[in-house]
C-alpha atoms as a PDB file:
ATOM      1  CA  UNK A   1       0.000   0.000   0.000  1.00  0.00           C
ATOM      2  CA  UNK A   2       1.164   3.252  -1.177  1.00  0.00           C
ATOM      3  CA  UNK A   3      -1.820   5.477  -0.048  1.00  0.00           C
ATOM      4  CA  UNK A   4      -4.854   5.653   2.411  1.00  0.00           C
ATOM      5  CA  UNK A   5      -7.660   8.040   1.254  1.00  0.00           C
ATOM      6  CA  UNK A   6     -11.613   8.853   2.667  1.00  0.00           C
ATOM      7  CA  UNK A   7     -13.939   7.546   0.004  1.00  0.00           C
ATOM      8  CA  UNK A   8     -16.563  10.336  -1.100  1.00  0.00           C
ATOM      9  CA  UNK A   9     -19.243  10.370   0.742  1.00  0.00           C
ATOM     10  CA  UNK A  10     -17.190   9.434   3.858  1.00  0.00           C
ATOM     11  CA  UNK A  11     -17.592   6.525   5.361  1.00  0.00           C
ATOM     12  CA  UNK A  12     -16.395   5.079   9.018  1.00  0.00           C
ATOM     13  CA  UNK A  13     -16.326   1.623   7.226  1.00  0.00           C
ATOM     14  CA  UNK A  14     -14.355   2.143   3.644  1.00  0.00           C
ATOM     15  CA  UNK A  15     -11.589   3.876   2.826  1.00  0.00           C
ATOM     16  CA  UNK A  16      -9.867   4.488  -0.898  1.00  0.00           C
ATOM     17  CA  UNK A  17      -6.632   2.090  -0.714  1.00  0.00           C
ATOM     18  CA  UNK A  18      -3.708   2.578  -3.479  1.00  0.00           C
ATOM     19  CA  UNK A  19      -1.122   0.295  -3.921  1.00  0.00           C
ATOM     20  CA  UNK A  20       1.278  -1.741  -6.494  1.00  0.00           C
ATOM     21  CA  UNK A  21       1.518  -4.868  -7.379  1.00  0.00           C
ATOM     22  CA  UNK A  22       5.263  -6.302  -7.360  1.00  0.00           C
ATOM     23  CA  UNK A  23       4.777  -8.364 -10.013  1.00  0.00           C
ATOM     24  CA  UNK A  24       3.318  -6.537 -12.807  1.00  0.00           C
ATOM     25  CA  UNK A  25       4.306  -3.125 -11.320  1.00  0.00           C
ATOM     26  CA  UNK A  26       0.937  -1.764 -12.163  1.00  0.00           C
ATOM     27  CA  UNK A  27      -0.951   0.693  -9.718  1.00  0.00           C
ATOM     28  CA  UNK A  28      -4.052   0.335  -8.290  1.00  0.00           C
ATOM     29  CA  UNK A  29      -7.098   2.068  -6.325  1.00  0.00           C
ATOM     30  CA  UNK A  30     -10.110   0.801  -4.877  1.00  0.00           C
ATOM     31  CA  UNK A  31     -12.530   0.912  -1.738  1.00  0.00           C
ATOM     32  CA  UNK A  32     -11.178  -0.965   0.935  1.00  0.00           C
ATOM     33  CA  UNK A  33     -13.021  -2.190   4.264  1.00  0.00           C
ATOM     34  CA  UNK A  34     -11.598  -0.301   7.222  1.00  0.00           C
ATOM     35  CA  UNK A  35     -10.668  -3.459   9.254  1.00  0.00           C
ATOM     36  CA  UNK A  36      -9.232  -5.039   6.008  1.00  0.00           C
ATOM     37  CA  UNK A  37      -6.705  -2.593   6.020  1.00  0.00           C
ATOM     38  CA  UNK A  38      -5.875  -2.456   9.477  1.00  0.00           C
ATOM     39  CA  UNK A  39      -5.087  -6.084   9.424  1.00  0.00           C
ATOM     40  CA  UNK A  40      -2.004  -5.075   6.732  1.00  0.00           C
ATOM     41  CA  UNK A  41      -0.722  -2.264   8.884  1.00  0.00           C
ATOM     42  CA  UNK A  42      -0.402  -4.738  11.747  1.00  0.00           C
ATOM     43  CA  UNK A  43       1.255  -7.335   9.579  1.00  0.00           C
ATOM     44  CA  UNK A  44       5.060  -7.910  10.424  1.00  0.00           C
ATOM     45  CA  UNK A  45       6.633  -4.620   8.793  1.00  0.00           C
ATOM     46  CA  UNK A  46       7.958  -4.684   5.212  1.00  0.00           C
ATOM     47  CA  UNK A  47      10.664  -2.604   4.487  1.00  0.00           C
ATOM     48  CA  UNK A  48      10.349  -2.837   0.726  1.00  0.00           C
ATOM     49  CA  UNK A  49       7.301   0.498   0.997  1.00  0.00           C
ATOM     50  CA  UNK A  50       7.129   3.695   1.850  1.00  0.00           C
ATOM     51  CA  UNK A  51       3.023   4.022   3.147  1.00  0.00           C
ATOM     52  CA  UNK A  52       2.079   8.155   2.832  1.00  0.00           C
ATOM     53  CA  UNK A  53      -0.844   8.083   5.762  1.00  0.00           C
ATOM     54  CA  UNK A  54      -2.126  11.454   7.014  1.00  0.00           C
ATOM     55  CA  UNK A  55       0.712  13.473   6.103  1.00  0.00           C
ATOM     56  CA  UNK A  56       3.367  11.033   7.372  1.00  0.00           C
ATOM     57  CA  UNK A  57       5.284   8.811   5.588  1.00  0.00           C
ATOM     58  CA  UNK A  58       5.704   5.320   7.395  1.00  0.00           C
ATOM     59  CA  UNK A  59       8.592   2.669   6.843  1.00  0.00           C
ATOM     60  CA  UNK A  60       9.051  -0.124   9.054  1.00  0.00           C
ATOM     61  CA  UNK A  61       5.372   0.476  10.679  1.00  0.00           C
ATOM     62  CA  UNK A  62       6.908   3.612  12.193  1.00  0.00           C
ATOM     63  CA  UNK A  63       6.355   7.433  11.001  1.00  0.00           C
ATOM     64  CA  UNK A  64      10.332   9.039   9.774  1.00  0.00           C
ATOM     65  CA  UNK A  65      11.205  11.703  11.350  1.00  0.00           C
ATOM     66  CA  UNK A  66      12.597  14.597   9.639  1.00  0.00           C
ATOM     67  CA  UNK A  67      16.557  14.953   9.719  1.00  0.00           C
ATOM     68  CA  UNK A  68      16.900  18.337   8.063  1.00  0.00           C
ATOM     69  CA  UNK A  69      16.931  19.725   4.246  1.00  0.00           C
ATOM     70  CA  UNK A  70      19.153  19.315   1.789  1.00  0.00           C
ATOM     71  CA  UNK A  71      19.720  22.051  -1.287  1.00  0.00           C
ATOM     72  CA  UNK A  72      20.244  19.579  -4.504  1.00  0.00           C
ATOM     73  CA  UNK A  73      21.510  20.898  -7.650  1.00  0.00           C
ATOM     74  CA  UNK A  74      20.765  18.777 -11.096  1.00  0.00           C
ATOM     75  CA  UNK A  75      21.851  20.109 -14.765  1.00  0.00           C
ATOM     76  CA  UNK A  76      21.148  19.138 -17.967  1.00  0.00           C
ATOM     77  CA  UNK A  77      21.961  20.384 -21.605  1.00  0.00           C
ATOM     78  CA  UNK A  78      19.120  22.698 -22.830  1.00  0.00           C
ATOM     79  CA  UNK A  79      19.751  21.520 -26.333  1.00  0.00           C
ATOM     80  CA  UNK A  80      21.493  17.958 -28.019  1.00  0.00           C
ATOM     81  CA  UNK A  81      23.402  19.676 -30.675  1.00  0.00           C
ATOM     82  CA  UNK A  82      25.472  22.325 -28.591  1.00  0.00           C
ATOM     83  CA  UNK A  83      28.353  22.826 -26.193  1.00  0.00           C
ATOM     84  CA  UNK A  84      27.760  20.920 -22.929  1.00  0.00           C
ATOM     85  CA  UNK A  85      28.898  24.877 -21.276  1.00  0.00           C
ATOM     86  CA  UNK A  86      25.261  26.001 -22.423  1.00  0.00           C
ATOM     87  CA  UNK A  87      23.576  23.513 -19.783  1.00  0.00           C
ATOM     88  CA  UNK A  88      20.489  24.533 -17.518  1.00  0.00           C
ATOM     89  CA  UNK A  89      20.584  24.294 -13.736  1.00  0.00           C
ATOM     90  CA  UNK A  90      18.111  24.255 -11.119  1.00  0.00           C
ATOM     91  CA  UNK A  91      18.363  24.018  -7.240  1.00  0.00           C
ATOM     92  CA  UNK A  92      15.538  21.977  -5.270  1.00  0.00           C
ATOM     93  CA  UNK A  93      15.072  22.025  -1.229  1.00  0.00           C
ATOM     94  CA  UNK A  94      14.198  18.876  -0.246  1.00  0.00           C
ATOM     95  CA  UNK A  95      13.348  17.206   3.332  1.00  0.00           C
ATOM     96  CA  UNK A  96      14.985  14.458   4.749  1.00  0.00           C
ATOM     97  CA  UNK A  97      13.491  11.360   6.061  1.00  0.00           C
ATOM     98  CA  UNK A  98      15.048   8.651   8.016  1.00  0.00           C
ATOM     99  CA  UNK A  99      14.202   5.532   9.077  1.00  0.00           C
ATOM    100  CA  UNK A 100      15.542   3.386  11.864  1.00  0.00           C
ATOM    101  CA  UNK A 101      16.110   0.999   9.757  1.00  0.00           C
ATOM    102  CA  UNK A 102      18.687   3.098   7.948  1.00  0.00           C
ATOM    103  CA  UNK A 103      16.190   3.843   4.834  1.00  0.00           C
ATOM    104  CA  UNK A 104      15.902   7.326   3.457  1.00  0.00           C
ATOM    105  CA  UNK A 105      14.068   9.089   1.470  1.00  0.00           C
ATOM    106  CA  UNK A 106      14.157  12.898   0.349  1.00  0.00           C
ATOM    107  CA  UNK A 107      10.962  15.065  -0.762  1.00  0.00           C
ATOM    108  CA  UNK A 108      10.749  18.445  -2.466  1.00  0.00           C
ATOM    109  CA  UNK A 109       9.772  20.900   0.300  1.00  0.00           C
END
């Protein structure tokens, strides 16, 4: 699971569960009984997924805390058929997330 969502209308039974499948790699949404997907968070914790749940983003069954932000730089040539000196840059402020597990992920602020 990838994502927990209230359907529309709300409900205190369903909620809107998205996910992937590891095999085909395809993503999918549908209505999911409440207790259904409690069951899965209470399973022993994967950490293969990152589950985004009320603002939080959970590995290991636990929310990451925030570490700090990081300014990244990336470049790329603004055109194939010119010097590599004409390249575009852009700076992006991310947050870091860490595990305890060691796993760590960075979002755009």
């Amino acid at each position: 699971m990838h994502s927990i969502t209230a359907v529309n209308p709300p409900s205190n039974v369903y909620v809107e569960v998205g996910y992937a499948c590891t095999a085909c790699n395809l993503h999918y949404f549908h209505r999911a009984d409440v207790v259904a997907v409690a069951a899965v968070l209470n399973r022993v914790p994967c950490s293969e997924d990152v589950l985004v749940f009320g603002g939080h983003y959970i590995h290991c069954g636990q929310p990451m805390p925030t570490l700090g932000s990081e300014i990244r730089g990336f470049s790329a040539a603004a055109y194939t058929d010119r010097d590599p000196k004409d390249a575009v840059g852009i700076s992006l402020e991310t947050r870091v997330l860490r595990c305890t597990c060691g796993f760590q992920i960075e979002l755009p602020e």
